[in-house]
N, C-alpha and C. Protein backbone atom coordinates (compact mmCIF):
# COMPACT_ATOMS: atom_id res chain seq x y z
N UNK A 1 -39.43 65.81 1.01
CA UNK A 1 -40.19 65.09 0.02
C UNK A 1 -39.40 65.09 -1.28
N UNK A 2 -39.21 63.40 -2.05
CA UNK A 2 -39.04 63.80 -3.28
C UNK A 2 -39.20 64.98 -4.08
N UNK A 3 -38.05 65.19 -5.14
CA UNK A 3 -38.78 66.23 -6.17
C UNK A 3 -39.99 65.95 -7.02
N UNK A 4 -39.91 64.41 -7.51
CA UNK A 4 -40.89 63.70 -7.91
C UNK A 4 -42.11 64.23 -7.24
N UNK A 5 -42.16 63.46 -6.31
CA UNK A 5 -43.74 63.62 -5.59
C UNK A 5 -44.03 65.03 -5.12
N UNK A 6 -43.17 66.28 -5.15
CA UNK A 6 -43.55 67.05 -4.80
C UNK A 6 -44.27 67.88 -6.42
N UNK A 7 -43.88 67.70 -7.24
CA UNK A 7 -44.17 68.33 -8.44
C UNK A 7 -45.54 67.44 -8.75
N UNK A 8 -46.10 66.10 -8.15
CA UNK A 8 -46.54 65.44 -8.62
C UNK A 8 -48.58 66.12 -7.83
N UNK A 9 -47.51 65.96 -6.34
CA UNK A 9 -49.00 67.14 -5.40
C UNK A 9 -49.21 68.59 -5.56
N UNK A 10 -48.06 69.01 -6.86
CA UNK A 10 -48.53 70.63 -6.88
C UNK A 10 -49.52 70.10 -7.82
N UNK A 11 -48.96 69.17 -8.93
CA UNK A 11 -49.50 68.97 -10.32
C UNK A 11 -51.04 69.09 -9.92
N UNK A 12 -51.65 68.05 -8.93
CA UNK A 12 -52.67 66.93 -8.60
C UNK A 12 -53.79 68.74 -7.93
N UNK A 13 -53.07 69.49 -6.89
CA UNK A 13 -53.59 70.03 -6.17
C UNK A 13 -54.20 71.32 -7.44
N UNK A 14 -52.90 71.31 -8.15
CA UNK A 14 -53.76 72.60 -9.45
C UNK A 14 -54.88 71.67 -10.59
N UNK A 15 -55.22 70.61 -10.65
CA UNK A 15 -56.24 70.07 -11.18
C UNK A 15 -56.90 69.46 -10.45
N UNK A 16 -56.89 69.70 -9.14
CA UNK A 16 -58.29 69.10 -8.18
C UNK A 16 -58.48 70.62 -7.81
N UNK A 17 -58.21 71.77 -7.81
CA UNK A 17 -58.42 73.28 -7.27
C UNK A 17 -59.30 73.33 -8.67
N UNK A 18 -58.98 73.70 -10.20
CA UNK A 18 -59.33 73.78 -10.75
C UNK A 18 -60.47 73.31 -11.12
N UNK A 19 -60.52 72.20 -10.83
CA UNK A 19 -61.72 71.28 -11.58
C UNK A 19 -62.86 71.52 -10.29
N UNK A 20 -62.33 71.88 -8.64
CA UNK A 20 -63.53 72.30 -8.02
C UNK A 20 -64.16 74.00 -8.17
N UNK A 21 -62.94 74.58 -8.98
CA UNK A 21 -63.73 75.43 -9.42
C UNK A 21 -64.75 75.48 -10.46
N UNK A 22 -64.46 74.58 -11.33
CA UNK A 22 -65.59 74.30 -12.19
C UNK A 22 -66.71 74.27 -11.98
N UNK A 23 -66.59 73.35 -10.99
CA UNK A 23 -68.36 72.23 -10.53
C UNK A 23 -69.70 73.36 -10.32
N UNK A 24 -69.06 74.36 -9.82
CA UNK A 24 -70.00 75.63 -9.48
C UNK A 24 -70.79 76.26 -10.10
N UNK A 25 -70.04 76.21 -11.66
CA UNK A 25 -70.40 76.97 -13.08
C UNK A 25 -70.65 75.74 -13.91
N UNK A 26 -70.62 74.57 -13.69
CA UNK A 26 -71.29 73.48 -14.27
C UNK A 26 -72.75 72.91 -13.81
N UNK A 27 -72.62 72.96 -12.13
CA UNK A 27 -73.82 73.14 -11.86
C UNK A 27 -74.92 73.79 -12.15
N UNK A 28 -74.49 75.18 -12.00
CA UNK A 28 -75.32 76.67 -12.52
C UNK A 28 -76.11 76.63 -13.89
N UNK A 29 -74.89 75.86 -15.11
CA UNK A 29 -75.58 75.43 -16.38
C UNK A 29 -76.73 74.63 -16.26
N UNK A 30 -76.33 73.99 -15.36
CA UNK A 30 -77.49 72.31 -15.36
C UNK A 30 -78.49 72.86 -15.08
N UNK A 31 -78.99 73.90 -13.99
CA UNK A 31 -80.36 74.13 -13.54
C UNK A 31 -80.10 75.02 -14.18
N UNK A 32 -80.08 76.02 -15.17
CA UNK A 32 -80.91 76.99 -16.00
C UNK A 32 -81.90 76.75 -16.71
N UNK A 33 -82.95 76.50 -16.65
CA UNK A 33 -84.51 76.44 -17.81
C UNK A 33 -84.31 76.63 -19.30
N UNK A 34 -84.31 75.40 -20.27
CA UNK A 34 -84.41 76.24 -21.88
C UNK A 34 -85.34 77.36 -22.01
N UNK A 35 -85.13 78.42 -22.36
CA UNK A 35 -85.86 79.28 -22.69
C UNK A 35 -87.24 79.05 -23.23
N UNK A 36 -87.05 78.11 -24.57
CA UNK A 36 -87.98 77.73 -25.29
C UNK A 36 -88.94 76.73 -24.89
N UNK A 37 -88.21 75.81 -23.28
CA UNK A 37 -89.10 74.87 -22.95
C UNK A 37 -90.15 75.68 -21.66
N UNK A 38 -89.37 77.17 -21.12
CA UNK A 38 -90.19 77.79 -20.05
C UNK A 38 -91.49 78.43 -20.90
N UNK A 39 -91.27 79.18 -22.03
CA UNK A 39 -92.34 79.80 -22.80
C UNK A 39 -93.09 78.55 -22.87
N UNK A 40 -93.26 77.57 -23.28
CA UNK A 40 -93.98 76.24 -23.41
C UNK A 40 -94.66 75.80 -22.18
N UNK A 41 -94.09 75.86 -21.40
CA UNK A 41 -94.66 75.27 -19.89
C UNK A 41 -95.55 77.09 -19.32
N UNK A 42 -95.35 77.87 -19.81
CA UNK A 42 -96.10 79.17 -19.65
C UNK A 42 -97.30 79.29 -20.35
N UNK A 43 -97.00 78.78 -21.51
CA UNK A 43 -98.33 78.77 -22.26
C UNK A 43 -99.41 77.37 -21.83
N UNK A 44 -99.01 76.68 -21.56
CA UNK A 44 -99.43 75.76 -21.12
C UNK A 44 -100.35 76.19 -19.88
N UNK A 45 -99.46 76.87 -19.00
CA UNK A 45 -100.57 76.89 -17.61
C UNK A 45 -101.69 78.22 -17.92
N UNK A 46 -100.98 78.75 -18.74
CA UNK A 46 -102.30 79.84 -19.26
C UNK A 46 -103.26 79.38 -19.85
N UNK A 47 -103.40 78.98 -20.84
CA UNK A 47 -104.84 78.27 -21.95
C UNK A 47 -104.29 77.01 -23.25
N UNK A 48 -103.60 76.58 -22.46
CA UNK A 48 -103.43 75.12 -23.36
C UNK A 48 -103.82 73.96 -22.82
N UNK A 49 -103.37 73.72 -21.59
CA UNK A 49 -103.77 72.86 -21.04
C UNK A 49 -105.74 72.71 -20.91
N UNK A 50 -106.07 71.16 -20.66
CA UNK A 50 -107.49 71.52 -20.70
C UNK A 50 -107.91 70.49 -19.63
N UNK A 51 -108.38 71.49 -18.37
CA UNK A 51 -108.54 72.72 -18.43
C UNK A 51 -107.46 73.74 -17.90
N UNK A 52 -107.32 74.78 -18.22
CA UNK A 52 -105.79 75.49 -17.98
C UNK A 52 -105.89 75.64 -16.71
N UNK A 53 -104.72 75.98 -16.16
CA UNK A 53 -104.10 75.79 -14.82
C UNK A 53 -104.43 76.89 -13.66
N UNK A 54 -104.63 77.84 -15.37
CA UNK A 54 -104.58 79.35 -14.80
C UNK A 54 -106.14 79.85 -14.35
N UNK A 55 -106.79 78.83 -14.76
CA UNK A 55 -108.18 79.02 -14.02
C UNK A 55 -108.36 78.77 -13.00
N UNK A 56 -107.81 77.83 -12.18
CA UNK A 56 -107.98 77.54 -10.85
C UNK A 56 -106.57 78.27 -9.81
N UNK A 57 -105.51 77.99 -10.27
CA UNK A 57 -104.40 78.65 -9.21
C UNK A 57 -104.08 80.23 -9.71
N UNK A 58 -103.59 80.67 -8.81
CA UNK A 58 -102.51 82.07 -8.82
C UNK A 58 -101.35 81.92 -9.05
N UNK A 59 -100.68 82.56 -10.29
CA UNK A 59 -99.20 81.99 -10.09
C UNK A 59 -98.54 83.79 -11.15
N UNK A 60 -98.44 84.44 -10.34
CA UNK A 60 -98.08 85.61 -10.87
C UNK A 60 -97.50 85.80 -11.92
N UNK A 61 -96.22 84.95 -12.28
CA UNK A 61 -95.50 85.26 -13.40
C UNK A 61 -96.68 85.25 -14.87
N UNK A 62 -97.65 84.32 -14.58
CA UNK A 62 -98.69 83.81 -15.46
C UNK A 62 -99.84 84.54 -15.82
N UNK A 63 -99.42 86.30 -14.76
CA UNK A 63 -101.05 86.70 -14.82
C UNK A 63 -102.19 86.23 -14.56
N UNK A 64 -102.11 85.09 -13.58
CA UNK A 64 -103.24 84.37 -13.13
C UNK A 64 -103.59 83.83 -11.72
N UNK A 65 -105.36 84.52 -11.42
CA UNK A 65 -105.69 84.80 -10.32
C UNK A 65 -106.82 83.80 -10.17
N UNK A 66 -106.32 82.71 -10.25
CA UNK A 66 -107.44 81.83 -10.02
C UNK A 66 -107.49 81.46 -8.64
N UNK A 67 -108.73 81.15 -8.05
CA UNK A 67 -108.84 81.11 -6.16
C UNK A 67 -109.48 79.68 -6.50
N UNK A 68 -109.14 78.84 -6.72
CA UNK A 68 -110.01 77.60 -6.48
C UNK A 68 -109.19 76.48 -6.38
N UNK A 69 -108.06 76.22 -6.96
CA UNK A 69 -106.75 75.46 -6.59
C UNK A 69 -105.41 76.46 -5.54
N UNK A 70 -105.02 75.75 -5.01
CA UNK A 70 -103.33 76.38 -4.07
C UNK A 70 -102.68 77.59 -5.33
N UNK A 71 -102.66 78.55 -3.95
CA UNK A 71 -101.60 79.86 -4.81
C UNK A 71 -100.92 79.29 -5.18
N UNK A 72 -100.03 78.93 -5.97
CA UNK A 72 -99.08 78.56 -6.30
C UNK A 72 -97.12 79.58 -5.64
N UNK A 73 -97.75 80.87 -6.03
CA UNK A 73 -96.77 81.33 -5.41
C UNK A 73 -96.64 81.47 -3.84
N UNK A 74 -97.83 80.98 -3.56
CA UNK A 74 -97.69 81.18 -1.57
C UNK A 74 -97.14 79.74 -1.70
N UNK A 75 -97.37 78.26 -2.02
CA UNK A 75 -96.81 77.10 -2.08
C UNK A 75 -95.32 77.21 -2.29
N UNK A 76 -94.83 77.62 -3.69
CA UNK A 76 -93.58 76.77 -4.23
C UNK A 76 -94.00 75.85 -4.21
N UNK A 77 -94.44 74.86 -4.94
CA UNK A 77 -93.98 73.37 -4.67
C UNK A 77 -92.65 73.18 -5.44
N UNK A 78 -92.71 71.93 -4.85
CA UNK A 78 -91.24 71.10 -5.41
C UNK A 78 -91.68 70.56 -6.99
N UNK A 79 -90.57 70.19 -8.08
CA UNK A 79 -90.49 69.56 -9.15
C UNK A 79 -91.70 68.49 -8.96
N UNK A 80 -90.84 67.78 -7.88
CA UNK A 80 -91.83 65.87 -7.99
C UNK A 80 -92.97 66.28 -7.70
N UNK A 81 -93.57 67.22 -6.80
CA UNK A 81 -94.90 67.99 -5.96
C UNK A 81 -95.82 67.67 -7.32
N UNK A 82 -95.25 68.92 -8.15
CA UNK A 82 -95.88 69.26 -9.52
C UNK A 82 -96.50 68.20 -10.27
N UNK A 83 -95.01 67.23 -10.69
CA UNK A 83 -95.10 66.34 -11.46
C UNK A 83 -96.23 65.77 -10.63
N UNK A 84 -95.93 64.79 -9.71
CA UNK A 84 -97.04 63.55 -9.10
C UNK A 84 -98.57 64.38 -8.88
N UNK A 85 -98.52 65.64 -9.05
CA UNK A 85 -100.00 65.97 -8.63
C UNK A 85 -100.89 65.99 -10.56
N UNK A 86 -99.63 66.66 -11.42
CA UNK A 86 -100.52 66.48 -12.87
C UNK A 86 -100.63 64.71 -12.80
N UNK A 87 -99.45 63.96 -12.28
CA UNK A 87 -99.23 62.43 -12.92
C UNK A 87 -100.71 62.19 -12.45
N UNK A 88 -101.22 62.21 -11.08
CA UNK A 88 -102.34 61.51 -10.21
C UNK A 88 -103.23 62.15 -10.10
N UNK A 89 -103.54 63.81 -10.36
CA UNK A 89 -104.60 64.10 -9.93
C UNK A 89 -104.83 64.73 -8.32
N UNK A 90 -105.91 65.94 -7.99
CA UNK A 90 -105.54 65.84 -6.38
C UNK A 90 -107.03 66.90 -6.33
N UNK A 91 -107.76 65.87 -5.31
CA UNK A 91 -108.85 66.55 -4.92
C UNK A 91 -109.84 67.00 -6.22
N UNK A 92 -110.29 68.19 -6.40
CA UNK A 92 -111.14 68.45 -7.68
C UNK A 92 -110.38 68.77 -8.55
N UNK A 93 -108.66 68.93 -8.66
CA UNK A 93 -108.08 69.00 -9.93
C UNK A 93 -107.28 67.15 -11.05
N UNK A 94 -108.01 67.17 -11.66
CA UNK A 94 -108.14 66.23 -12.67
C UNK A 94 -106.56 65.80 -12.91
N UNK A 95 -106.16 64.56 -13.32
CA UNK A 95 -104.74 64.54 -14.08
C UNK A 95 -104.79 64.45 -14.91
N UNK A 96 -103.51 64.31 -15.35
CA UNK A 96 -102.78 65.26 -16.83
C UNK A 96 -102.33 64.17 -17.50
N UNK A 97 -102.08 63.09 -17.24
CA UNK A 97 -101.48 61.99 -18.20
C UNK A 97 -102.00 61.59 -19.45
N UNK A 98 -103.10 61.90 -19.67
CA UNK A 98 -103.78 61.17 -20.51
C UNK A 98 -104.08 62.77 -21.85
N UNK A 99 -103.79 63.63 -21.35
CA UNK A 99 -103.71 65.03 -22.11
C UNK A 99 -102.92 65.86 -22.26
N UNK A 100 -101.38 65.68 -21.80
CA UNK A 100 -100.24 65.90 -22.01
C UNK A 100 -99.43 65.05 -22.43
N UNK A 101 -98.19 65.25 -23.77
CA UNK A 101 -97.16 64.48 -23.56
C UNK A 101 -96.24 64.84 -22.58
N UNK A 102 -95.32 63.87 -22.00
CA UNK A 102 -94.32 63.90 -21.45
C UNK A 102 -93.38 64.98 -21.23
N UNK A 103 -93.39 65.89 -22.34
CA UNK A 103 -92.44 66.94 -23.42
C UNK A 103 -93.33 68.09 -22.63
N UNK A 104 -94.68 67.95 -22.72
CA UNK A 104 -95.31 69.22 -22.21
C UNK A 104 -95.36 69.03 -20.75
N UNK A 105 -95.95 67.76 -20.33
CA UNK A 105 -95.60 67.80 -18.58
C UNK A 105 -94.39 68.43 -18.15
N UNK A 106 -92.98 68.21 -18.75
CA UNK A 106 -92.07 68.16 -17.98
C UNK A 106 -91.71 69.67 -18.03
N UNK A 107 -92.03 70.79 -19.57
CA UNK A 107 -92.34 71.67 -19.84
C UNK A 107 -93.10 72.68 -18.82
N UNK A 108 -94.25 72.07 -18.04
CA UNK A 108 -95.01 72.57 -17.45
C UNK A 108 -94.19 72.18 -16.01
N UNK A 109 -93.44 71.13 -15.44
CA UNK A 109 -93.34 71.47 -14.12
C UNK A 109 -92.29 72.32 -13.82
N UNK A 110 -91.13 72.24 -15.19
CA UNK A 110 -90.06 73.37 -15.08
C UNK A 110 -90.63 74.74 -14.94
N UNK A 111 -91.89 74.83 -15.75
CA UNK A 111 -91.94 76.24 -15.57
C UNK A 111 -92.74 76.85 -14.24
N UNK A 112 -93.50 75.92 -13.92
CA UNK A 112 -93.92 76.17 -12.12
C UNK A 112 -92.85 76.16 -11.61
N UNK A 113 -91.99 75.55 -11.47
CA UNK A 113 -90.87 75.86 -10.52
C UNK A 113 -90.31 76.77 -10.71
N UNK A 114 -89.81 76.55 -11.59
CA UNK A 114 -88.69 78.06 -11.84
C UNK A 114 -89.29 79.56 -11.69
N UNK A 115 -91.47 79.45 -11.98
CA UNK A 115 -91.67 80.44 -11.53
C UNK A 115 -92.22 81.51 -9.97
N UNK A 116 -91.93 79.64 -9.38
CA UNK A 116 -92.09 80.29 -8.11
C UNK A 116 -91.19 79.90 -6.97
N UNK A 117 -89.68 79.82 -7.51
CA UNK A 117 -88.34 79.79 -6.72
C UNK A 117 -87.61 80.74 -7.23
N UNK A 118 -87.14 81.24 -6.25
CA UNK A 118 -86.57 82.80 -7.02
C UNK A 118 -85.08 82.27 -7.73
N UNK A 119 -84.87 82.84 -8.13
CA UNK A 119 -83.49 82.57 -9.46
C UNK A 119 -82.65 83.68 -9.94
């Protein structure tokens, strides 16, 4: 092989090695929770929301033993789970659109998730 092209696939192979080492620890950033938006989505399922969350489900991190909606921690649900059940409503629990902003929904489904997928 050329000297050219051989200096050219070490070049290529140490910035495609490199840069897949990145993706790992770039990823990792992406799903970490703002701190300030999990305390928010915590307070929320405790006694902000109306009516709070924490009256009807169980969701341990929350101190709350409510038996009348899904454990939450025997579930996990998923992100969209969360979201589409405050967006629509489900069975005797009411939706959330019309008494949350956006900022607090999204607040509130990060912090169900994150508190019942281990991390």
């Amino acid at each position: 092989m050329p000297r050219f092209r051989l200096r050219t696939v070490r070049w290529y192979g140490i910035v495609l090695g490199g840069g897949a080492l990145l993706l790992p620890c770039a990823f990792a950033q992406a799903q970490t929770p703002d701190p300030a938006q999990l305390a928010e989505g915590k307070l929320l399922f405790q006694k902000q929301a109306n009516p709070a969350c924490a009256t009807c489900h169980t969701l341990k991190d929350a101190g709350s033993t409510g038996a009348i909606g899904p454990n939450l921690d025997d579930t996990g649900p998923s992100k969209d789970d969360i979201r589409g059940v405050l967006h629509s409503g489900l069975g005797a629990m009411p939706q959330f659109d019309d008494h949350l902003s956006k900022d607090q929904i999204d607040a509130l489904v990060n912090y169900v998730f994150w508190a019942t997928h281990p991390h």
